[in-house]
Protein backbone atom coordinates (compact mmCIF):
# COMPACT_ATOMS: atom_id res chain seq x y z
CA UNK A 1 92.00 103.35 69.53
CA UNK A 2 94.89 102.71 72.02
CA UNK A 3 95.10 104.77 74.78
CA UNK A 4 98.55 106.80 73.20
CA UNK A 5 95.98 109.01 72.45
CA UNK A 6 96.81 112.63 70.65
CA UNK A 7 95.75 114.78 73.74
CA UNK A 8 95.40 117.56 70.79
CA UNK A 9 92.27 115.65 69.16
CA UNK A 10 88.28 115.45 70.55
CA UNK A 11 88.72 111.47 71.05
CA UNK A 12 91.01 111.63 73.90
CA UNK A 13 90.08 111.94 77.79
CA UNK A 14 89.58 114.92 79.23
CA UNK A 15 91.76 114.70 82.64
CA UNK A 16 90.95 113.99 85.40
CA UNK A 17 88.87 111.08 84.70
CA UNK A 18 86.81 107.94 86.72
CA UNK A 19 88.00 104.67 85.68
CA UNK A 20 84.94 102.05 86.80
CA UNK A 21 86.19 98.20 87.31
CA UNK A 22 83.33 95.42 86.64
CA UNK A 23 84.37 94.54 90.47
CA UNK A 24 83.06 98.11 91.67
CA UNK A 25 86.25 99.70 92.37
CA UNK A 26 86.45 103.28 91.12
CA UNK A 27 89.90 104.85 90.39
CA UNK A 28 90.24 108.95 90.18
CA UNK A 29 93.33 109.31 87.62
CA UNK A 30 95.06 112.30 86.32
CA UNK A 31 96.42 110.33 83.11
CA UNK A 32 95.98 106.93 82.13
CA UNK A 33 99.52 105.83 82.89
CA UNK A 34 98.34 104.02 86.56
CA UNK A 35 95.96 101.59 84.11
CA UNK A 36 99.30 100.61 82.00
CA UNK A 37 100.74 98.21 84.80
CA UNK A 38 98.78 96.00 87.02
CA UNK A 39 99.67 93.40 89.46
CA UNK A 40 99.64 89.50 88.13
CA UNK A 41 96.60 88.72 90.38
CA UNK A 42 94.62 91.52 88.30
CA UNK A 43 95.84 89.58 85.15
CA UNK A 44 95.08 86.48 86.11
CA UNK A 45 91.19 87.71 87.71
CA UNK A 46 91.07 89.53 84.56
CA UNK A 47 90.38 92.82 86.10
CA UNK A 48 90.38 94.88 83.23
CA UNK A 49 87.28 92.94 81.45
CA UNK A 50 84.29 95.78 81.38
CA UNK A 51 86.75 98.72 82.58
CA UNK A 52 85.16 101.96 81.42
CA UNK A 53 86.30 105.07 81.55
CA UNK A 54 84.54 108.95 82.66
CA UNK A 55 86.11 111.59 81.53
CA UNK A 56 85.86 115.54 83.30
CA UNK A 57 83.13 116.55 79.95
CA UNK A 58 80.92 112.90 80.61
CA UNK A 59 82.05 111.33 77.64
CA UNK A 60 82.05 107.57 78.17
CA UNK A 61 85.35 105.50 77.17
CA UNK A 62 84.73 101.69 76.71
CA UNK A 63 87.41 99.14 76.93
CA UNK A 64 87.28 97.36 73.77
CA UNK A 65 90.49 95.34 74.38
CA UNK A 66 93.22 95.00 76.37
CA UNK A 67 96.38 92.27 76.89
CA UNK A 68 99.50 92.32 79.49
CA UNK A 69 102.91 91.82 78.38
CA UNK A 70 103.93 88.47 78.57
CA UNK A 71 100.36 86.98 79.57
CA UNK A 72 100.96 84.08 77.03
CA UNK A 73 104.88 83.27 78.14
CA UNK A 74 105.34 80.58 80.15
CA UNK A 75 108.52 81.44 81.68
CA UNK A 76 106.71 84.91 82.35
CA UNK A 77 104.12 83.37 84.20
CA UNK A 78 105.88 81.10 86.08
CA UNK A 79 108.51 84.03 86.91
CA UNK A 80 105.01 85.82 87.96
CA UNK A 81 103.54 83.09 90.57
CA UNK A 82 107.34 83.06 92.24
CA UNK A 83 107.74 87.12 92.14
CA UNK A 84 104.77 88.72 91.82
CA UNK A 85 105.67 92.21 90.07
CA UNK A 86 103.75 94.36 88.05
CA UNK A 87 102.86 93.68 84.17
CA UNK A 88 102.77 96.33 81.66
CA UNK A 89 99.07 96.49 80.15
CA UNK A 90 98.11 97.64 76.80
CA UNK A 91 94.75 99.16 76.55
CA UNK A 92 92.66 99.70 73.41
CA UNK A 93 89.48 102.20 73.78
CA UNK A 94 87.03 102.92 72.00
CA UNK A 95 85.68 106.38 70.78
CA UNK A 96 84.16 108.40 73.29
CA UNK A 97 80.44 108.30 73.84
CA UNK A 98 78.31 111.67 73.60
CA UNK A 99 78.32 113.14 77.10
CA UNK A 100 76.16 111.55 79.03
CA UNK A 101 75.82 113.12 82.97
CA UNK A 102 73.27 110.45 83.94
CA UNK A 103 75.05 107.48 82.68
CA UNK A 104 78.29 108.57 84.56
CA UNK A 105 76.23 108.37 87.61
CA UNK A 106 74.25 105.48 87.46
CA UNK A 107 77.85 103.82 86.57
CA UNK A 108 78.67 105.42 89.77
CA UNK A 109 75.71 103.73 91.63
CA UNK A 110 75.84 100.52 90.85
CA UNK A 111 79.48 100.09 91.46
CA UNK A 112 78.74 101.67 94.89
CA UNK A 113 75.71 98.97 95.34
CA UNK A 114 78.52 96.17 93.78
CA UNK A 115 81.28 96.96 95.96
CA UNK A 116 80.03 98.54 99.28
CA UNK A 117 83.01 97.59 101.22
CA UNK A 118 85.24 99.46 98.76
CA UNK A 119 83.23 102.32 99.20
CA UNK A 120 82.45 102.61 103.01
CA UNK A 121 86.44 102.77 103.26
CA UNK A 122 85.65 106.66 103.68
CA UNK A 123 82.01 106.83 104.13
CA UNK A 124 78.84 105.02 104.67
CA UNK A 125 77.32 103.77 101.61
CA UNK A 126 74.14 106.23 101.84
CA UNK A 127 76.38 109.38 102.00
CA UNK A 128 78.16 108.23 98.79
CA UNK A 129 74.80 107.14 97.26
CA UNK A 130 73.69 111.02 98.45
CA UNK A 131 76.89 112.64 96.87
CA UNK A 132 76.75 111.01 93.56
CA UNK A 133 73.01 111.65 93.56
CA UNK A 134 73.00 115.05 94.26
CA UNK A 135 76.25 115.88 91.98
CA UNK A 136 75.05 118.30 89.29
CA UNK A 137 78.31 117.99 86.90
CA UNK A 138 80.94 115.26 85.88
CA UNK A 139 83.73 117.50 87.64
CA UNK A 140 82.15 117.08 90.84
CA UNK A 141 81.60 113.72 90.37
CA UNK A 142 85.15 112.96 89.87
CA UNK A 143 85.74 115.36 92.30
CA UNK A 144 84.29 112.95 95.05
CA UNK A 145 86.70 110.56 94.15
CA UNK A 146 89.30 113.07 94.16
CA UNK A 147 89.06 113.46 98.00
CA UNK A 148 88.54 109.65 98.63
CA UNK A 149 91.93 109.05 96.83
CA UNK A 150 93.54 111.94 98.46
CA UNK A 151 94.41 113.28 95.00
């Protein structure tokens, strides 16, 4: 499933939703369209390997696949080292999971406990640890995020 999705069908995101790197970073997003270009560094470190994705109802949205225009060019890449601009991503997702509340946060957690320096950019790593622990719905979840972002 690309992520074109028909907004009009039960397999695409609710919005907002969480988008959870493997490196611990946490994105709040209104649409997908801020995962369809990335910077060559993110290429190169691979950055979308293990992205999933948290929708507003839970549901869980694995990253089955994903390439970056012109990741196999050459010329692209070599264009790339000398001006590093932006690549356009193609993402391919899987169907939703059932909603799962629990899984969303212990996603949360251990991204927090991966990446503490991403997350004490706004608060110490016990009050976010608190807040997602004591969150009692995916909306405030994302919600969090929403205010870190200053969405």
């Amino acid at each position: 499933m690309s992520d074109f999705l028909d907004p009009k069908t039960d397999q695409a995101p609710c919005f907002p939703v969480l988008a959870i790197f493997a490196s611990g970073q946490v994105r709040f997003l209104n649409d997908l369209e801020p995962l369809r270009y990335a910077p060559v560094d993110d290429i190169r470190q691979r950055a979308y390997d293990g992205l999933e994705i948290f929708d507003s109802a839970a549901r869980r949205f694995r990253l089955v696949g994903w390439f970056a225009d012109g990741e196999v060019n050459f010329l692209a890449r070599l264009l790339a080292w000398v001006f590093p601009p932006e690549s356009s991503v193609h993402l391919t997702l899987a169907k939703p999971e059932p909603p799962d509340l629990e899984a969303m946060r212990g996603q949360l957690l251990e991204a927090a406990y991966r990446s503490p320096d991403y997350f004490e950019t706004t608060f110490l790593l016990d009050v976010w640890v608190e807040k997602i622990s004591a969150a009692e719905s995916a909306a405030e979840m994302i919600g969090l995020f929403a205010e870190f972002e200053g969405a």
